[in-house]
N, C-alpha and C. Protein backbone atom coordinates (compact mmCIF):
# COMPACT_ATOMS: atom_id res chain seq x y z
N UNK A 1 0.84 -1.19 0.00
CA UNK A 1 0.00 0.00 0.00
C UNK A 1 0.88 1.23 0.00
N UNK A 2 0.36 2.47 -0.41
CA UNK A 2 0.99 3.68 -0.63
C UNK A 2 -0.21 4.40 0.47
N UNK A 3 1.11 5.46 0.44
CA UNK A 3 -0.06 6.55 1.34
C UNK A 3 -0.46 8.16 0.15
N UNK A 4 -1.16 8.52 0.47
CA UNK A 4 -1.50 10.12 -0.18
C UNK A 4 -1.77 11.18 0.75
N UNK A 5 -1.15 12.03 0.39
CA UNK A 5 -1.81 13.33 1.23
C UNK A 5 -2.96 13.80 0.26
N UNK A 6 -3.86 14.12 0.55
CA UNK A 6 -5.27 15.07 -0.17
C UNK A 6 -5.50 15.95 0.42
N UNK A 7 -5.62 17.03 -0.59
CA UNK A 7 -6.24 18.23 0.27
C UNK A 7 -8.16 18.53 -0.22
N UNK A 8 -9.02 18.30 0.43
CA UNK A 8 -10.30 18.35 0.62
C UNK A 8 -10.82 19.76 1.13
N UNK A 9 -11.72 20.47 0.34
CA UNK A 9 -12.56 21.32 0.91
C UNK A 9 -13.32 20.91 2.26
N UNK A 10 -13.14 21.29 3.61
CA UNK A 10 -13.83 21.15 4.57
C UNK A 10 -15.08 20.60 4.94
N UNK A 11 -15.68 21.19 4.10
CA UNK A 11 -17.29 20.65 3.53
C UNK A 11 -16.80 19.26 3.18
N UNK A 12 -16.18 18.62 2.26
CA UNK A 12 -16.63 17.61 1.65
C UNK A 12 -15.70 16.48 2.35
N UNK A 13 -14.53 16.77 3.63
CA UNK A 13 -14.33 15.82 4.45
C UNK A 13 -15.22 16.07 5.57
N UNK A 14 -15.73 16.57 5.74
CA UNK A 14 -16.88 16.35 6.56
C UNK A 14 -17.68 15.67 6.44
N UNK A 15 -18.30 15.85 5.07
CA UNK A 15 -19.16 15.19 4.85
C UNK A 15 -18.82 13.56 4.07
N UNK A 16 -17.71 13.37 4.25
CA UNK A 16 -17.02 11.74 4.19
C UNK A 16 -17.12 11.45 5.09
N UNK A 17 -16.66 12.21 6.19
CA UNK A 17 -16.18 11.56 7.60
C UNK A 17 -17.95 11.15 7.91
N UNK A 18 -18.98 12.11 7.77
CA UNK A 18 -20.49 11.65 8.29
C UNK A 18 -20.74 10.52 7.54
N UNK A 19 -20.45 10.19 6.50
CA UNK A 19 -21.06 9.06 5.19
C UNK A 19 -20.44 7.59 6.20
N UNK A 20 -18.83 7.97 6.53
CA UNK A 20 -17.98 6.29 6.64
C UNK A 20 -18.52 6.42 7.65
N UNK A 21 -19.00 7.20 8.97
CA UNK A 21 -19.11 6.47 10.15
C UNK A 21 -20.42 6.03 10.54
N UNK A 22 -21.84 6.12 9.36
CA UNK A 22 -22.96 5.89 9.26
C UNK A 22 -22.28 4.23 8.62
N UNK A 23 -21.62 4.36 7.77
CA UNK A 23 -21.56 2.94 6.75
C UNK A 23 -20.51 2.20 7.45
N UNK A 24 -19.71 2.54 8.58
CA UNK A 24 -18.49 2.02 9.46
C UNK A 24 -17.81 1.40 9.08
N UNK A 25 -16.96 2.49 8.40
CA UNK A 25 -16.06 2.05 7.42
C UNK A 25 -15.18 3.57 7.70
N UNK A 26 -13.43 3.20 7.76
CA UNK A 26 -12.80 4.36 7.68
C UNK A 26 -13.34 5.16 6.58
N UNK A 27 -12.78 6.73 6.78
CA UNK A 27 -12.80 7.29 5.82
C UNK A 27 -11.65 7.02 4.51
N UNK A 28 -10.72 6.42 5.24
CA UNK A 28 -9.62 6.18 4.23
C UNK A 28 -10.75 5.36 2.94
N UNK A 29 -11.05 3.81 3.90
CA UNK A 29 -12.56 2.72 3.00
C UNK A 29 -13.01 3.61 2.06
N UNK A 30 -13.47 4.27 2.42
CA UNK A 30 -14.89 5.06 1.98
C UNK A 30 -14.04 5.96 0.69
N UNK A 31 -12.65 6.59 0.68
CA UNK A 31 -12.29 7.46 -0.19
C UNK A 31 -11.65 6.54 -1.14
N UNK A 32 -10.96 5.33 -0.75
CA UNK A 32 -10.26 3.97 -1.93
C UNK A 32 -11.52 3.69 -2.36
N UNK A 33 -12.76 3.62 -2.00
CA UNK A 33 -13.87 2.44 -2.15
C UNK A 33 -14.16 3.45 -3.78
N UNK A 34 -14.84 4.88 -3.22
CA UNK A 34 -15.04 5.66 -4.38
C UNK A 34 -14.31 6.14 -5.33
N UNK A 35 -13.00 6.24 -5.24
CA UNK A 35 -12.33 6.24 -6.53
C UNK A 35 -11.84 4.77 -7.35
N UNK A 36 -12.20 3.78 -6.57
CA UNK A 36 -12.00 2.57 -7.24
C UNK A 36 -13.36 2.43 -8.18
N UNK A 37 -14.50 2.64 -7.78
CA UNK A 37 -15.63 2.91 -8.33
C UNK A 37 -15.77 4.04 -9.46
N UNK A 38 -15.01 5.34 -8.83
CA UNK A 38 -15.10 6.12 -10.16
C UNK A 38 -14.22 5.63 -11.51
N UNK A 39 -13.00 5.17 -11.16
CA UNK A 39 -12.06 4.36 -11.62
C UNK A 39 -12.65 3.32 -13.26
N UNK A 40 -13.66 2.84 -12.44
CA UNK A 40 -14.04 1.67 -12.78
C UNK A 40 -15.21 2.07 -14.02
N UNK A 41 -15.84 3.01 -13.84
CA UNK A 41 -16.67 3.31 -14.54
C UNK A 41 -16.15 4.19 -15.32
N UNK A 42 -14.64 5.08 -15.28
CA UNK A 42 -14.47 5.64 -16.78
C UNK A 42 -13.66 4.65 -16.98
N UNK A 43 -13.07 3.71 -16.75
CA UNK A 43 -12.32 2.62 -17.59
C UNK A 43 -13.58 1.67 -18.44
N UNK A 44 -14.92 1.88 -18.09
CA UNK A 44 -16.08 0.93 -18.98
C UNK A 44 -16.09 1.49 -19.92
N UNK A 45 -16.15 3.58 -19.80
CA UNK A 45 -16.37 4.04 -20.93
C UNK A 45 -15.75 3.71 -21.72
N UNK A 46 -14.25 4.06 -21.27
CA UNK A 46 -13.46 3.52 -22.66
C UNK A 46 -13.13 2.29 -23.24
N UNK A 47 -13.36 1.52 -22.62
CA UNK A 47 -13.75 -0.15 -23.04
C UNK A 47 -14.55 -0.30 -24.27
N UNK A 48 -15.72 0.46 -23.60
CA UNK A 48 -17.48 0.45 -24.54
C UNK A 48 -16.67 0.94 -25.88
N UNK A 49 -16.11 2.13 -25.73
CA UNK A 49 -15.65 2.85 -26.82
C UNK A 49 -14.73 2.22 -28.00
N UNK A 50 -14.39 1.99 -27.34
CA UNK A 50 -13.33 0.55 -27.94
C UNK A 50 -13.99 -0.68 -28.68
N UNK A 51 -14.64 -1.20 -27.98
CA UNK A 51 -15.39 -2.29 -28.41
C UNK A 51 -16.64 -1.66 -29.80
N UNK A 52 -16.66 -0.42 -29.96
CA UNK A 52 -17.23 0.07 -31.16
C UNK A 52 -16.89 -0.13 -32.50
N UNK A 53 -15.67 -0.22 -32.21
CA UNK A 53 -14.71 -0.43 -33.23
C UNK A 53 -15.16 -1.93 -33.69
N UNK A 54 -15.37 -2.94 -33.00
CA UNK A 54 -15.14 -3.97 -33.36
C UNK A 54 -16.00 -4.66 -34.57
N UNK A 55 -15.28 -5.57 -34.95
CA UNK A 55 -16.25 -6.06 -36.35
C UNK A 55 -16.53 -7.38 -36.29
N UNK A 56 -18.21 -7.61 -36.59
CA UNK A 56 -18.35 -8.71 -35.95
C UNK A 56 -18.10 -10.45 -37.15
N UNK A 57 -17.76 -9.63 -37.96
CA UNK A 57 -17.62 -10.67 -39.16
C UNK A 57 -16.19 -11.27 -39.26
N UNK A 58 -15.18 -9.91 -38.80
CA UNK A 58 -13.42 -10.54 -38.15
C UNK A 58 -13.89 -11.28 -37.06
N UNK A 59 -14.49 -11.14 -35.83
CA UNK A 59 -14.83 -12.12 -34.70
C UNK A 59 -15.15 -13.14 -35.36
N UNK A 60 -16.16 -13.37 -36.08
CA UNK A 60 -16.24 -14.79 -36.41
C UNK A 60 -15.33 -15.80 -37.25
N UNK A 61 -14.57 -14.63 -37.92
CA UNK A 61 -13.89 -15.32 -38.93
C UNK A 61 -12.73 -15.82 -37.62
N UNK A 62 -12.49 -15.32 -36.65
CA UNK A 62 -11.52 -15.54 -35.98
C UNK A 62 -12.27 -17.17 -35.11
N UNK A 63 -13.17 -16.62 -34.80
CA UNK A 63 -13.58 -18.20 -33.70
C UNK A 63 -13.49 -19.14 -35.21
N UNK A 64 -14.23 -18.85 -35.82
CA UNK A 64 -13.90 -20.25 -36.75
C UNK A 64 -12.09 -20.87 -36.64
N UNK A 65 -11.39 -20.06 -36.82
CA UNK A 65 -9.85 -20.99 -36.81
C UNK A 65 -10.01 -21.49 -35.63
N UNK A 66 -10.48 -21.33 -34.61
CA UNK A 66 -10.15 -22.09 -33.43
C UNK A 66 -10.83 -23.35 -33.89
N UNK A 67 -9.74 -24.69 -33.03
CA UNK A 67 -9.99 -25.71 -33.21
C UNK A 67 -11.23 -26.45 -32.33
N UNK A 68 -11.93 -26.67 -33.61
CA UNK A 68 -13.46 -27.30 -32.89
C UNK A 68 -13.03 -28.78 -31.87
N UNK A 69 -12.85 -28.40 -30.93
CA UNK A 69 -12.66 -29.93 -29.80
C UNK A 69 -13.55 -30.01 -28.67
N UNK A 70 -13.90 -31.00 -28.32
CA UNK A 70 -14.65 -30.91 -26.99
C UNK A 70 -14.27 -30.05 -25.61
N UNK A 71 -14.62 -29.52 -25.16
CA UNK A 71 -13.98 -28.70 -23.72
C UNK A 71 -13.80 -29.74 -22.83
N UNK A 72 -12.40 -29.24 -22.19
CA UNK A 72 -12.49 -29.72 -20.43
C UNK A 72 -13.94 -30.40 -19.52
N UNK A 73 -14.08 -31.03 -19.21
CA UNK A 73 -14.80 -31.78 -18.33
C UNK A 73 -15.46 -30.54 -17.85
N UNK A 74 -14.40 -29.75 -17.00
CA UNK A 74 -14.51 -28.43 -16.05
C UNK A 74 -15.20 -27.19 -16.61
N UNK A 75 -15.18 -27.14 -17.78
CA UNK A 75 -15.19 -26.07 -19.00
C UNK A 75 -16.69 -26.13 -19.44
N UNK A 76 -17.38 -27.10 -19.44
CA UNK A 76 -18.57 -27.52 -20.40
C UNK A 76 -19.84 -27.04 -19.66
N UNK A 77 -20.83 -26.40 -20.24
CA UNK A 77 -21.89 -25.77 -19.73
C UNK A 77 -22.59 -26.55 -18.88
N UNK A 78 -23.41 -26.31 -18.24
CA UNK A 78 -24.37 -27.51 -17.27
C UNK A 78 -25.34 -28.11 -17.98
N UNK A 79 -25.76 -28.93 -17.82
CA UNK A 79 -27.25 -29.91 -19.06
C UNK A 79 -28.15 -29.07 -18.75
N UNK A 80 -28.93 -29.09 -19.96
CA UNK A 80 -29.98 -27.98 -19.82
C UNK A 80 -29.23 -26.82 -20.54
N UNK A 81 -28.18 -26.19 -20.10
CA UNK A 81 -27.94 -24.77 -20.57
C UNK A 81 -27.75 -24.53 -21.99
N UNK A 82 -28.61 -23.65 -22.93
CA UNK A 82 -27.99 -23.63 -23.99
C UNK A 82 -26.99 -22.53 -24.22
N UNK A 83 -26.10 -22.70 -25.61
CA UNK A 83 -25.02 -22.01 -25.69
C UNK A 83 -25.71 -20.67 -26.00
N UNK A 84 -24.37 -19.51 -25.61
CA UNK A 84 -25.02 -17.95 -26.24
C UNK A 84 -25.38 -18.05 -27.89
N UNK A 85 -26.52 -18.01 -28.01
CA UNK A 85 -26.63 -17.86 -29.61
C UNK A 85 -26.27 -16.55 -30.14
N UNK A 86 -26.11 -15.59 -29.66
CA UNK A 86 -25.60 -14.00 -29.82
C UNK A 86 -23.90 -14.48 -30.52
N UNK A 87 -23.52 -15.31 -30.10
CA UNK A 87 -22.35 -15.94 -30.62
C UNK A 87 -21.48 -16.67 -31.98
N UNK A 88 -23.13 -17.73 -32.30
CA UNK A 88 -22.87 -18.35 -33.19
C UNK A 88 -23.40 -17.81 -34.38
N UNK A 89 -22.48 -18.33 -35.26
CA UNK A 89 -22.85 -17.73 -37.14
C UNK A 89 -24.00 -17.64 -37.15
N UNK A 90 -23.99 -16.35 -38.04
CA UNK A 90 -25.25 -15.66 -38.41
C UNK A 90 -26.18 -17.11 -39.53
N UNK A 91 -27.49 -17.49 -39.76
CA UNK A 91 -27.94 -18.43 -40.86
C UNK A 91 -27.59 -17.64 -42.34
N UNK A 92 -27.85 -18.03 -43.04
CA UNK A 92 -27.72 -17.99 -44.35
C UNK A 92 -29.60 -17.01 -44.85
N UNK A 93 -29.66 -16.12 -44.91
CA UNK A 93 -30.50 -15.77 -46.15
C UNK A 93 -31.04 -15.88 -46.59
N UNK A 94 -32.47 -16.66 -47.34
CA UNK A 94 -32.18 -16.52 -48.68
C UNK A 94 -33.28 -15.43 -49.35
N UNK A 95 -32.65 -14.87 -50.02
CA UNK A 95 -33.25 -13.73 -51.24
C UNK A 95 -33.33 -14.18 -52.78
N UNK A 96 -34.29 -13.99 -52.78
CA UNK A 96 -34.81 -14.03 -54.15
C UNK A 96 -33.48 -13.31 -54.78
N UNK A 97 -33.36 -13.89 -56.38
CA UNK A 97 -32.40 -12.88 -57.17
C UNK A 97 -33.15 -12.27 -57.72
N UNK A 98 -32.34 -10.60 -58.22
CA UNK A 98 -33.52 -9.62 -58.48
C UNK A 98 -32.23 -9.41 -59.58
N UNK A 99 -32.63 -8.77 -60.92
CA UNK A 99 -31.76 -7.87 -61.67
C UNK A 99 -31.79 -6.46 -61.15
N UNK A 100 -30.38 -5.73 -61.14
CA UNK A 100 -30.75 -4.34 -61.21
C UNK A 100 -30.49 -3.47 -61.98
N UNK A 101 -31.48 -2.79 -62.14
CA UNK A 101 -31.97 -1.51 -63.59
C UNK A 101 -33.15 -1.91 -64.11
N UNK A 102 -33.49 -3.23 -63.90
CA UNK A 102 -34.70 -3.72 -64.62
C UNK A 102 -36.03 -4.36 -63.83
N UNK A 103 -37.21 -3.47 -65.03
CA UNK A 103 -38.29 -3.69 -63.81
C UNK A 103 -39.29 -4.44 -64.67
């Protein structure tokens, strides 16, 4: 562990110090607890943001190279559970063929 000095507007260690000793928890708790939390939620943003990027047709093309084998004993869903279908290949289509320019 490291230590920090902070300097806090009066008001708002006060009003830590009233929050941790209702929730009984140091104030130190209470000031790691909330910046691990604030922490946490702009590291989602930029996750989310990130994950925008992604393309879901490279994802698949990528799980396909993986080698189709049975899982670990340990690994394998429970009976009953089905797999994420959000996962597996999109079906196939089918559309009529249409010419285009011509009606």
């Amino acid at each position: 562990m490291s230590a920090m000095s902070l300097r806090l507007p009066e008001s708002l260690h006060r009003a830590a110090k009233e929050l941790a000793q209702r929730e009984g928890i140091s104030v130190n708790q209470l000031v790691a607890t909330a910046l691990a939390e604030k922490l946490a939620a702009l590291m989602t943003v930029e996750f989310l943001e990130r994950a925008k990027r992604g393309n879901r047709k490279k994802f698949l093309a990528a799980l396909a190279r993986a080698p189709d084998v049975e899982p670990d004993a340990w690994d394998k869903l429970p009976a009953g559970m089905a797999p994420n279908q959000r996962l597996q290949p999109p079906k196939a289509r089918h559309r009529p063929k249409t010419r285009r320019g011509k009606k």
